[in-house]
PDB file of N, CA and C in Angstrom:
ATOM      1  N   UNK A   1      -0.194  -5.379  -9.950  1.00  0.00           N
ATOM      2  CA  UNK A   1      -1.464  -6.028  -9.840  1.00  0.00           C
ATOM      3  C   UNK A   1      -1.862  -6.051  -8.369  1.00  0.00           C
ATOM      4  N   UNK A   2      -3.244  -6.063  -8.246  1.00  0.00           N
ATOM      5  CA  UNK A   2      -3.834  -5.871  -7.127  1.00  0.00           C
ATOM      6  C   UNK A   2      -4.162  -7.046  -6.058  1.00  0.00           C
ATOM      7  N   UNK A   3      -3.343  -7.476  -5.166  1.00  0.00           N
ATOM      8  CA  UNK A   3      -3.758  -8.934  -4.670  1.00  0.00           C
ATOM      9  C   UNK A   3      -4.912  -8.722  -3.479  1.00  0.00           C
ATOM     10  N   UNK A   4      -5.192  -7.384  -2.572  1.00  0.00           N
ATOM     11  CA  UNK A   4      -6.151  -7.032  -2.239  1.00  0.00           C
ATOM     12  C   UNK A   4      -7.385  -6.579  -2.759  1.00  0.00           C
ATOM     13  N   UNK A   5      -8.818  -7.668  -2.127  1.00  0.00           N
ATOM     14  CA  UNK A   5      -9.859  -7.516  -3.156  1.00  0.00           C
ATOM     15  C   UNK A   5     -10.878  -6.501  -2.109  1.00  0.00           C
ATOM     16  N   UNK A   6     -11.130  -6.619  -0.375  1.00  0.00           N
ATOM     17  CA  UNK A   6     -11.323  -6.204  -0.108  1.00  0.00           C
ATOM     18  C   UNK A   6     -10.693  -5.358   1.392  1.00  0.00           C
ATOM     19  N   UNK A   7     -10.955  -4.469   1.793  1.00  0.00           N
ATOM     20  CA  UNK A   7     -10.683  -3.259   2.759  1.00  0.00           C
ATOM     21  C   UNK A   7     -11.922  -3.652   4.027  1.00  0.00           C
ATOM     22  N   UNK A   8     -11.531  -3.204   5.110  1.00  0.00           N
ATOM     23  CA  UNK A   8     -12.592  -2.961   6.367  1.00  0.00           C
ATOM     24  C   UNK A   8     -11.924  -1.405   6.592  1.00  0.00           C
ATOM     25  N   UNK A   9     -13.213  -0.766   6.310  1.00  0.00           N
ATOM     26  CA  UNK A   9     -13.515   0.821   6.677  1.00  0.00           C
ATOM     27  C   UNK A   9     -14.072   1.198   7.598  1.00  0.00           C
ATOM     28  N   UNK A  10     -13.505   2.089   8.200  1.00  0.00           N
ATOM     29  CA  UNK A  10     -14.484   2.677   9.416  1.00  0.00           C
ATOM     30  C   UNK A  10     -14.799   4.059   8.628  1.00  0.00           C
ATOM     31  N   UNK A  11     -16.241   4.268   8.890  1.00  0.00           N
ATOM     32  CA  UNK A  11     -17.256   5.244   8.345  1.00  0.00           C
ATOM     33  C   UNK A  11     -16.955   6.618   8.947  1.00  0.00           C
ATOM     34  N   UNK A  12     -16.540   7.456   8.708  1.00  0.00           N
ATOM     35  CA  UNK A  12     -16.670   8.825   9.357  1.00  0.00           C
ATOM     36  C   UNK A  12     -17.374   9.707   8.694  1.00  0.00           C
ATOM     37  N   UNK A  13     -17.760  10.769   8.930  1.00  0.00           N
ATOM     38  CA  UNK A  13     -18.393  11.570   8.182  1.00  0.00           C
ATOM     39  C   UNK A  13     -18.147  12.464   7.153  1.00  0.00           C
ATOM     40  N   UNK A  14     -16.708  12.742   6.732  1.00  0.00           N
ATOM     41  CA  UNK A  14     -16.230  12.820   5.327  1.00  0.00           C
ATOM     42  C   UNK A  14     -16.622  12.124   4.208  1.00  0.00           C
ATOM     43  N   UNK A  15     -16.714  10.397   4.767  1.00  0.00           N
ATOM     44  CA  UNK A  15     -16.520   9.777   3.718  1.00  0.00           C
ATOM     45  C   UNK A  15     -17.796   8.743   3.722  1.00  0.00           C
ATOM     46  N   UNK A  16     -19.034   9.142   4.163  1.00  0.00           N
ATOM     47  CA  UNK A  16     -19.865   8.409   4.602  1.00  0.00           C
ATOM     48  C   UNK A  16     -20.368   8.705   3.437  1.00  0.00           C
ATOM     49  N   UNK A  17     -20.897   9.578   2.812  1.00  0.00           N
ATOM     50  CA  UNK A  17     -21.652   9.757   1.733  1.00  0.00           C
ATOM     51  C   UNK A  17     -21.299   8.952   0.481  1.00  0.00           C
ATOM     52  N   UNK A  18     -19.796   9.220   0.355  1.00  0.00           N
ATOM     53  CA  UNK A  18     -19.467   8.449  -0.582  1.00  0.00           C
ATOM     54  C   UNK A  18     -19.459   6.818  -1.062  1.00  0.00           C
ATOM     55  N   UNK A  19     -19.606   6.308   0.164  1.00  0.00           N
ATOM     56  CA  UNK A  19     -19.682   5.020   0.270  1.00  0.00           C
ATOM     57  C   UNK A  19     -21.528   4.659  -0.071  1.00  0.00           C
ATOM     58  N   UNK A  20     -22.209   5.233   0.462  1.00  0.00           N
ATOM     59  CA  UNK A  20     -23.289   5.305   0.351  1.00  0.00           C
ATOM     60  C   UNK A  20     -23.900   5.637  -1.010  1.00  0.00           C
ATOM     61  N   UNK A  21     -23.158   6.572  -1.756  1.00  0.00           N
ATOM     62  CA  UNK A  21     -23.653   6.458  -3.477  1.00  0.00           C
ATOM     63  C   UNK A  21     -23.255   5.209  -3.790  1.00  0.00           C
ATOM     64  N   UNK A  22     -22.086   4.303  -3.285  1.00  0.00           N
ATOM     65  CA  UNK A  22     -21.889   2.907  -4.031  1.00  0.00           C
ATOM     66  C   UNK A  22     -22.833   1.698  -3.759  1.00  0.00           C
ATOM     67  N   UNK A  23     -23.611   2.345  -2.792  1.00  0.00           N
ATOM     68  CA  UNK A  23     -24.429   1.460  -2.309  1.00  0.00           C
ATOM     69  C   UNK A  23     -23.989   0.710  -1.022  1.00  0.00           C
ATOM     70  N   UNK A  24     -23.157   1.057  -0.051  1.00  0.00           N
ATOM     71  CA  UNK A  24     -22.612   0.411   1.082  1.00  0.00           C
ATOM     72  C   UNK A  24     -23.703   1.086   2.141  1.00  0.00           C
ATOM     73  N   UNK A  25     -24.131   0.886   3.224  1.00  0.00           N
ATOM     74  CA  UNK A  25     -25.054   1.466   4.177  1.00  0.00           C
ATOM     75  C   UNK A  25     -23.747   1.219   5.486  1.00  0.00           C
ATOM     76  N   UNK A  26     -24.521   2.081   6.276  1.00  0.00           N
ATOM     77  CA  UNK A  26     -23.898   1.880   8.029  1.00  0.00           C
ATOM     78  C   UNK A  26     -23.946   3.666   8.447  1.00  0.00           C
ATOM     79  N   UNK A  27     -23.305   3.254   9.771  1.00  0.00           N
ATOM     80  CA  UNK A  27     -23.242   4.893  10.611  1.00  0.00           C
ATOM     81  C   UNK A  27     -21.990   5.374  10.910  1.00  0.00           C
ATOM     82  N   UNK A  28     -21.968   6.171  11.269  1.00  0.00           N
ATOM     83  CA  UNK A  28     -20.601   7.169  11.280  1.00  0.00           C
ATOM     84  C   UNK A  28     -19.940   5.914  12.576  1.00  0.00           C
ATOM     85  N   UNK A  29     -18.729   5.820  12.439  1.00  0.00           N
ATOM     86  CA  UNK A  29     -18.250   4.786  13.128  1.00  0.00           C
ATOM     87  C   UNK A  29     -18.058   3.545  13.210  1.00  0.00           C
ATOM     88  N   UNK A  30     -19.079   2.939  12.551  1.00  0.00           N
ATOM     89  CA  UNK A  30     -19.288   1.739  12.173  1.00  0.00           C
ATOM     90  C   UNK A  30     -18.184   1.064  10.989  1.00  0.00           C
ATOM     91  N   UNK A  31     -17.489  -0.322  11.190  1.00  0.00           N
ATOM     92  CA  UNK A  31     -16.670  -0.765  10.202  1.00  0.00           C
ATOM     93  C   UNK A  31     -17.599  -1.618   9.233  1.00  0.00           C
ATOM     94  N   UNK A  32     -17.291  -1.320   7.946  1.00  0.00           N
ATOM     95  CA  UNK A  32     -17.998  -2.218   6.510  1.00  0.00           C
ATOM     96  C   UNK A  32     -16.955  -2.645   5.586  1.00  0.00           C
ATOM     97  N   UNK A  33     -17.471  -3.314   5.086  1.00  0.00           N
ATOM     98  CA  UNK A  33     -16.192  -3.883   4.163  1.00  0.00           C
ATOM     99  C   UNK A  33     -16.591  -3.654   2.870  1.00  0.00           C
ATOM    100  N   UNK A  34     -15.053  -3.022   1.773  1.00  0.00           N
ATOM    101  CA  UNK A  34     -15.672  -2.462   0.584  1.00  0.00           C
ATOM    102  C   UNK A  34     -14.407  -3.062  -0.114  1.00  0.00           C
ATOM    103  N   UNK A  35     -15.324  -3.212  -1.292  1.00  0.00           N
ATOM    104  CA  UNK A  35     -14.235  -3.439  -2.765  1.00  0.00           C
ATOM    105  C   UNK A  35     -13.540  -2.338  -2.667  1.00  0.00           C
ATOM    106  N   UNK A  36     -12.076  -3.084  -3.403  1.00  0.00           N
ATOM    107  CA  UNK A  36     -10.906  -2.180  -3.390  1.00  0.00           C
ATOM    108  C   UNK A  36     -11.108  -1.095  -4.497  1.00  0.00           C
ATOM    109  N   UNK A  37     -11.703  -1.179  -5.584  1.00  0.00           N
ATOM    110  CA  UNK A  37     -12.183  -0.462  -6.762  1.00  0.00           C
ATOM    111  C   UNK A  37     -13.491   0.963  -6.378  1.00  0.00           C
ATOM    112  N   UNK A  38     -13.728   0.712  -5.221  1.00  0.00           N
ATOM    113  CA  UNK A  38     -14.688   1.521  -4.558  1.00  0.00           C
ATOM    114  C   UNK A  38     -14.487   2.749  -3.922  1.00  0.00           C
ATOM    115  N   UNK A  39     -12.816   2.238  -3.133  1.00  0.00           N
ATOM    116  CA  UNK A  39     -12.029   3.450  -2.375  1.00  0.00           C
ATOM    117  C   UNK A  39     -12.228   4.595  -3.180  1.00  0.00           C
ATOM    118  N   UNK A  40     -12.162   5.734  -2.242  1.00  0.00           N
ATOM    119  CA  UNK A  40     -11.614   6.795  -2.684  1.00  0.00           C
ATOM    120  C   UNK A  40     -10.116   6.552  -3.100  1.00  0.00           C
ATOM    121  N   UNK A  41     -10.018   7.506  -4.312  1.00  0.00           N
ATOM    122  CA  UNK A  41      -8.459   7.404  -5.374  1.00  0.00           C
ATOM    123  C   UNK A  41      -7.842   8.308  -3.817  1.00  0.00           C
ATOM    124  N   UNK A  42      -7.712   8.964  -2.859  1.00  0.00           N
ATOM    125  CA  UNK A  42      -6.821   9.575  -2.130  1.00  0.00           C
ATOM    126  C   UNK A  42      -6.843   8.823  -0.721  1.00  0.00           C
ATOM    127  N   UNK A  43      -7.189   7.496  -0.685  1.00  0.00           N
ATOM    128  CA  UNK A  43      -7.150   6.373   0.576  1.00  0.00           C
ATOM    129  C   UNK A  43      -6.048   6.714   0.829  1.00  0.00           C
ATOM    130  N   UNK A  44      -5.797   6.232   2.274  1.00  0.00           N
ATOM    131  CA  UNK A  44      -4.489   6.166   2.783  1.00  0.00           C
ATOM    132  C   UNK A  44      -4.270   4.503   3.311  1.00  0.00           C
ATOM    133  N   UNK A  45      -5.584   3.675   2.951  1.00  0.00           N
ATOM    134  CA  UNK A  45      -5.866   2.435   3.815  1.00  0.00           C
ATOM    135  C   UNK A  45      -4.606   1.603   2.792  1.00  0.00           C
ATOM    136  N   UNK A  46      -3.307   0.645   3.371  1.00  0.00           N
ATOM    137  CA  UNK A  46      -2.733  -0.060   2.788  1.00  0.00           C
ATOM    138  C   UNK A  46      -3.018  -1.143   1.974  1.00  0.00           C
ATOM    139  N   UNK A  47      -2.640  -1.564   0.844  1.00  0.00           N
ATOM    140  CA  UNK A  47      -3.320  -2.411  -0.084  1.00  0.00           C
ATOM    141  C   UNK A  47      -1.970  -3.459  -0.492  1.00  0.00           C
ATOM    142  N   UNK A  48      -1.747  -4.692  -0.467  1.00  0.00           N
ATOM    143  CA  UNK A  48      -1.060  -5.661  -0.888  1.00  0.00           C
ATOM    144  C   UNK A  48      -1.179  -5.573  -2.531  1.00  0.00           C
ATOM    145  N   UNK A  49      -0.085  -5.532  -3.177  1.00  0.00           N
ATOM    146  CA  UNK A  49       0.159  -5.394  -4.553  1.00  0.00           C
ATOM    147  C   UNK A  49       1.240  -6.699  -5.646  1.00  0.00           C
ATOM    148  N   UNK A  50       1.048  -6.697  -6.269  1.00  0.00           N
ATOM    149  CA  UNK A  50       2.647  -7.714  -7.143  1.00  0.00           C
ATOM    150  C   UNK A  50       3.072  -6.849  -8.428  1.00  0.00           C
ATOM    151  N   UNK A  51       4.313  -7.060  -8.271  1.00  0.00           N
ATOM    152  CA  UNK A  51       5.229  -6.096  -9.207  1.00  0.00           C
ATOM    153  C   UNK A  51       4.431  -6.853 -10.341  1.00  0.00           C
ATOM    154  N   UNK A  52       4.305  -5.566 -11.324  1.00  0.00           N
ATOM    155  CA  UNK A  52       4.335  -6.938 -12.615  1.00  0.00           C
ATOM    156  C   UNK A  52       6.032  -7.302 -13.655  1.00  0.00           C
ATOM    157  N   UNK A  53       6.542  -7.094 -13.462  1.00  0.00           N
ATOM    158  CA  UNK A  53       7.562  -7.505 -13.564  1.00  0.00           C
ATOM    159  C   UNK A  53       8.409  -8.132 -12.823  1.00  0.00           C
ATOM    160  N   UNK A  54       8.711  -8.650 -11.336  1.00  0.00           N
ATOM    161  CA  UNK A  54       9.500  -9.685 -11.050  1.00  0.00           C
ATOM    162  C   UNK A  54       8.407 -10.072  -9.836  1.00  0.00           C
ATOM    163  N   UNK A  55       7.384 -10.194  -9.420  1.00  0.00           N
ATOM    164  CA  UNK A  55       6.650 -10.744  -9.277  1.00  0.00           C
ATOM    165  C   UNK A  55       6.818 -10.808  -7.542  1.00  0.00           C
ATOM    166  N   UNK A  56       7.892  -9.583  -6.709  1.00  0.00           N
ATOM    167  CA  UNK A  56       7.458  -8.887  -5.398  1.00  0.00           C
ATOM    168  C   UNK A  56       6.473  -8.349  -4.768  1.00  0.00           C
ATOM    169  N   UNK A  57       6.061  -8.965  -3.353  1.00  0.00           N
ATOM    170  CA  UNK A  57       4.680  -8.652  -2.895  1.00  0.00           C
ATOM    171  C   UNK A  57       5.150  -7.292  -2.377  1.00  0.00           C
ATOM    172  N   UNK A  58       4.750  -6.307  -2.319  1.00  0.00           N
ATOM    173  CA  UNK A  58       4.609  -5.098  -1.393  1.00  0.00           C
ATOM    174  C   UNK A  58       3.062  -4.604  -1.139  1.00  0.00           C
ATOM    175  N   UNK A  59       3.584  -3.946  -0.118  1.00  0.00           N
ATOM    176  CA  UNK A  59       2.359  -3.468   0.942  1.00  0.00           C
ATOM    177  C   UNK A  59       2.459  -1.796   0.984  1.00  0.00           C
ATOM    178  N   UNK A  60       1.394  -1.171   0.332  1.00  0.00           N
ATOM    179  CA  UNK A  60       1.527   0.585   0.172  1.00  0.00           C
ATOM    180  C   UNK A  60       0.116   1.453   0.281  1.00  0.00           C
ATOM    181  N   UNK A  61       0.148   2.343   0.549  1.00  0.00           N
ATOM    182  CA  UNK A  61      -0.864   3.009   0.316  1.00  0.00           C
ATOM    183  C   UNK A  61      -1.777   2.707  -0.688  1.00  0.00           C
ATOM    184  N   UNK A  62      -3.309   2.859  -1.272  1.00  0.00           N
ATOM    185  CA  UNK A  62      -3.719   2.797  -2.464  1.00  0.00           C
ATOM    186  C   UNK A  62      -3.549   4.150  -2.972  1.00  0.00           C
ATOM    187  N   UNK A  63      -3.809   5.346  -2.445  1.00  0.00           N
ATOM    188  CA  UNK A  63      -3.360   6.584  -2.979  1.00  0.00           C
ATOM    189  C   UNK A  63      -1.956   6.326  -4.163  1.00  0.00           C
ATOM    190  N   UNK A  64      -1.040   5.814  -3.973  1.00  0.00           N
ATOM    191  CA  UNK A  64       0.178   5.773  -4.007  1.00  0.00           C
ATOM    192  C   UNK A  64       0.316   4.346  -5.026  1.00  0.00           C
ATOM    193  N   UNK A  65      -0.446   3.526  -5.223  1.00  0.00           N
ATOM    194  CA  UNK A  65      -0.847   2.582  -6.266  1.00  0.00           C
ATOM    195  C   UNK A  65      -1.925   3.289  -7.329  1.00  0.00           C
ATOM    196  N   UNK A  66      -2.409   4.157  -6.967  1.00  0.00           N
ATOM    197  CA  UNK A  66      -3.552   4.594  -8.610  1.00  0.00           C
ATOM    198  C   UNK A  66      -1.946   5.642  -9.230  1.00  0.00           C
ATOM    199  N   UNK A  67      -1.273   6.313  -8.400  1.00  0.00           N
ATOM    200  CA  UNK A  67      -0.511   6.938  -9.149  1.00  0.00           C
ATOM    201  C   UNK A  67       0.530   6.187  -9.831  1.00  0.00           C
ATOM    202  N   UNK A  68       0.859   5.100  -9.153  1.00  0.00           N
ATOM    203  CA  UNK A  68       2.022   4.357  -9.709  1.00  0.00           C
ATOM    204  C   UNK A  68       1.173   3.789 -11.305  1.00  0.00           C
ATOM    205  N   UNK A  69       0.121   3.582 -11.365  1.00  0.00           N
ATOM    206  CA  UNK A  69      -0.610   2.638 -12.300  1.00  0.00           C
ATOM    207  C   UNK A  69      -1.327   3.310 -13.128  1.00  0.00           C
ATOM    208  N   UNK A  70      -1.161   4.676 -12.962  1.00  0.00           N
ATOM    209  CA  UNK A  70      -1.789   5.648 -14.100  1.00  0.00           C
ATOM    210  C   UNK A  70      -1.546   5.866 -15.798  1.00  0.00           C
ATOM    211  N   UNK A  71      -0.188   5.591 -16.004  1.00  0.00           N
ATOM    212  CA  UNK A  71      -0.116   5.874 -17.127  1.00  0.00           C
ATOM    213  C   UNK A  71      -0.278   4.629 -18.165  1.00  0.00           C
ATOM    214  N   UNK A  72      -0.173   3.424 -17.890  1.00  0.00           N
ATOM    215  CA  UNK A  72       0.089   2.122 -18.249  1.00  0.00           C
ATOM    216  C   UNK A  72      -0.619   1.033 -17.433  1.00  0.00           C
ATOM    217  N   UNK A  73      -1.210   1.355 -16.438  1.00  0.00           N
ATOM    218  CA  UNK A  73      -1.863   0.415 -15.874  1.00  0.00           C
ATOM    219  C   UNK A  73      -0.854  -0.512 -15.595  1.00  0.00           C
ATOM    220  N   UNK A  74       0.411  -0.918 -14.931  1.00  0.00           N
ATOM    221  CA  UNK A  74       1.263  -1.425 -14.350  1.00  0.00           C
ATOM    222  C   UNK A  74       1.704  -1.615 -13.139  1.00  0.00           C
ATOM    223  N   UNK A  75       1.913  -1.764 -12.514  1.00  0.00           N
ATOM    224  CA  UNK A  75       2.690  -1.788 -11.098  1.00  0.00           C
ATOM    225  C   UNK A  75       4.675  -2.090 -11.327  1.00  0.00           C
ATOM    226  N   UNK A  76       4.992  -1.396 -11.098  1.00  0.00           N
ATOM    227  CA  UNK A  76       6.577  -2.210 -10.671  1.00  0.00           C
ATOM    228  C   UNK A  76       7.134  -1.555  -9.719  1.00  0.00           C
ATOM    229  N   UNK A  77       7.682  -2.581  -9.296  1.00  0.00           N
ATOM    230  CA  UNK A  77       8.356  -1.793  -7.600  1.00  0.00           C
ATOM    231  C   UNK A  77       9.304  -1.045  -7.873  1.00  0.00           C
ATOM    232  N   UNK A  78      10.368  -0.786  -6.574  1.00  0.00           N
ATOM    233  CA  UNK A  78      11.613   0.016  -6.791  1.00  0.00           C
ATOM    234  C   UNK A  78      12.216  -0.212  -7.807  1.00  0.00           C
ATOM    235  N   UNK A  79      12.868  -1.395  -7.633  1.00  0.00           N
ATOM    236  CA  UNK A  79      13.581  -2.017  -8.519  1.00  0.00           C
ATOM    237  C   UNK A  79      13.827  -2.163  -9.847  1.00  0.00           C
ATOM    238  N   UNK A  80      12.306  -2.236 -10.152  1.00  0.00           N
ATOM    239  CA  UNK A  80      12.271  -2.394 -11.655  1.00  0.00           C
ATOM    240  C   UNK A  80      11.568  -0.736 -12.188  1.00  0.00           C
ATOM    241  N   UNK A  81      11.545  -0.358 -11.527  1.00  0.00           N
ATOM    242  CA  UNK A  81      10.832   1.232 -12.365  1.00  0.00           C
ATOM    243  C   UNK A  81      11.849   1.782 -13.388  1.00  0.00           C
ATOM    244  N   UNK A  82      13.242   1.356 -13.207  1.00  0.00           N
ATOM    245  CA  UNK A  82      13.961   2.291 -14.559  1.00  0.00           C
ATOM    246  C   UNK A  82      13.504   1.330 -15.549  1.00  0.00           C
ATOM    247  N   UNK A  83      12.600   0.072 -15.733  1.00  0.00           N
ATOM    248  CA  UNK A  83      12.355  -0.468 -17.100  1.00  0.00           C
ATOM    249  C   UNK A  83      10.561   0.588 -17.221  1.00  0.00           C
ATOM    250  N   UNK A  84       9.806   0.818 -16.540  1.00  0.00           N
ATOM    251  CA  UNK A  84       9.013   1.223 -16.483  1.00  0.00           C
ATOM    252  C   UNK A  84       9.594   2.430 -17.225  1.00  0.00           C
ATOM    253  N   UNK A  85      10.227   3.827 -16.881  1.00  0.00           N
ATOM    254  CA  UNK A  85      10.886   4.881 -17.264  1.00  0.00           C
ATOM    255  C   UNK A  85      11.301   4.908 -18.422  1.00  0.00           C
ATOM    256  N   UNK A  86      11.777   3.905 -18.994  1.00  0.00           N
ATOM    257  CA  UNK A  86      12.351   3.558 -20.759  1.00  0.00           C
ATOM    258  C   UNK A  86      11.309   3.326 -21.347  1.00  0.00           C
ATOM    259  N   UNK A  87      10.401   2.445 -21.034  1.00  0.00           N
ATOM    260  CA  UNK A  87       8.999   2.174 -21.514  1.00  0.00           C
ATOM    261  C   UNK A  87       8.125   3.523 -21.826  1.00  0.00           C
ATOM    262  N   UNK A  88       8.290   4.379 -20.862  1.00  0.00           N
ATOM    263  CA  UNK A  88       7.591   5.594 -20.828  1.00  0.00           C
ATOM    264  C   UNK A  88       7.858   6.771 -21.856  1.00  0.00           C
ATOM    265  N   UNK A  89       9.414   6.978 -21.507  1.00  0.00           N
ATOM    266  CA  UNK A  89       9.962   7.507 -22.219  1.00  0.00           C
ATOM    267  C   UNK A  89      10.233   7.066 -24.243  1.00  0.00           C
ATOM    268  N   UNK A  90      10.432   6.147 -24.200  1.00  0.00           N
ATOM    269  CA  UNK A  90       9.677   5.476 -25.721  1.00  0.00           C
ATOM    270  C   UNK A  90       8.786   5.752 -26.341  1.00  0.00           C
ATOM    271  N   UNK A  91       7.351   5.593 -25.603  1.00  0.00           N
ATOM    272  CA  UNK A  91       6.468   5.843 -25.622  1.00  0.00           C
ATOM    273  C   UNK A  91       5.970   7.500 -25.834  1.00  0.00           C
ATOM    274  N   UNK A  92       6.500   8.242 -25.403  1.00  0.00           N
ATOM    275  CA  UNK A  92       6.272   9.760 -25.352  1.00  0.00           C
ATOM    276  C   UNK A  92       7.032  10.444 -26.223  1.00  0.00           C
ATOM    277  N   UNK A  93       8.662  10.100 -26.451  1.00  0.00           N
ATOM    278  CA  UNK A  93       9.772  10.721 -26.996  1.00  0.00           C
ATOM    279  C   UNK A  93       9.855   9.915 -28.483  1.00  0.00           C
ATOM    280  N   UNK A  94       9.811   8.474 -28.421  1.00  0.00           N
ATOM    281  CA  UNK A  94      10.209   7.765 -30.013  1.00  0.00           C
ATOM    282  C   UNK A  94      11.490   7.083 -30.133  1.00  0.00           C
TER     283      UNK A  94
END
């Protein structure tokens, strides 16, 4: 789960457009602040998270949280991913 709601971005010109279809305004350089649901899925900006299973704060990439949360919409940290993996595997195999 996501305990970061919002990000401060600095605008460059890759990613200016995109922000701008969401409706964010500013200039190349300029910092704005955007919902976390807004990022680009390949951010590198760090995002505060909670396992959902033992309930550890970590701090990671969001790139690296849409992949963790893709198949199940879950989060679990190191720790607990071999229950995640059985879950998965259940799920796919039977």
């Amino acid at each position: 789960m996501l305990l970061t709601k919002n990000v401060l971005i600095k605008l460059n010109p890759k990613t200016i457009k995109w922000y701008w279809d969401y409706g964010y305004s500013g200039k190349t350089n300029e910092l704005i602040e955007v919902k976390i649901e807004h990022l680009k899925p390949t951010s590198h900006y760090k995002v505060k998270c909670l396992c959902d299973n033992c309930g550890k704060n970590k701090k990671l990439p969001y790139k690296s949280y849409i992949k963790f949360i893709k198949n199940d919409n879950l989060y679990y940290c190191h720790k607990c991913s071999m229950i995640k993996k059985k879950n998965t595997c259940l799920k796919k195999y039977g």
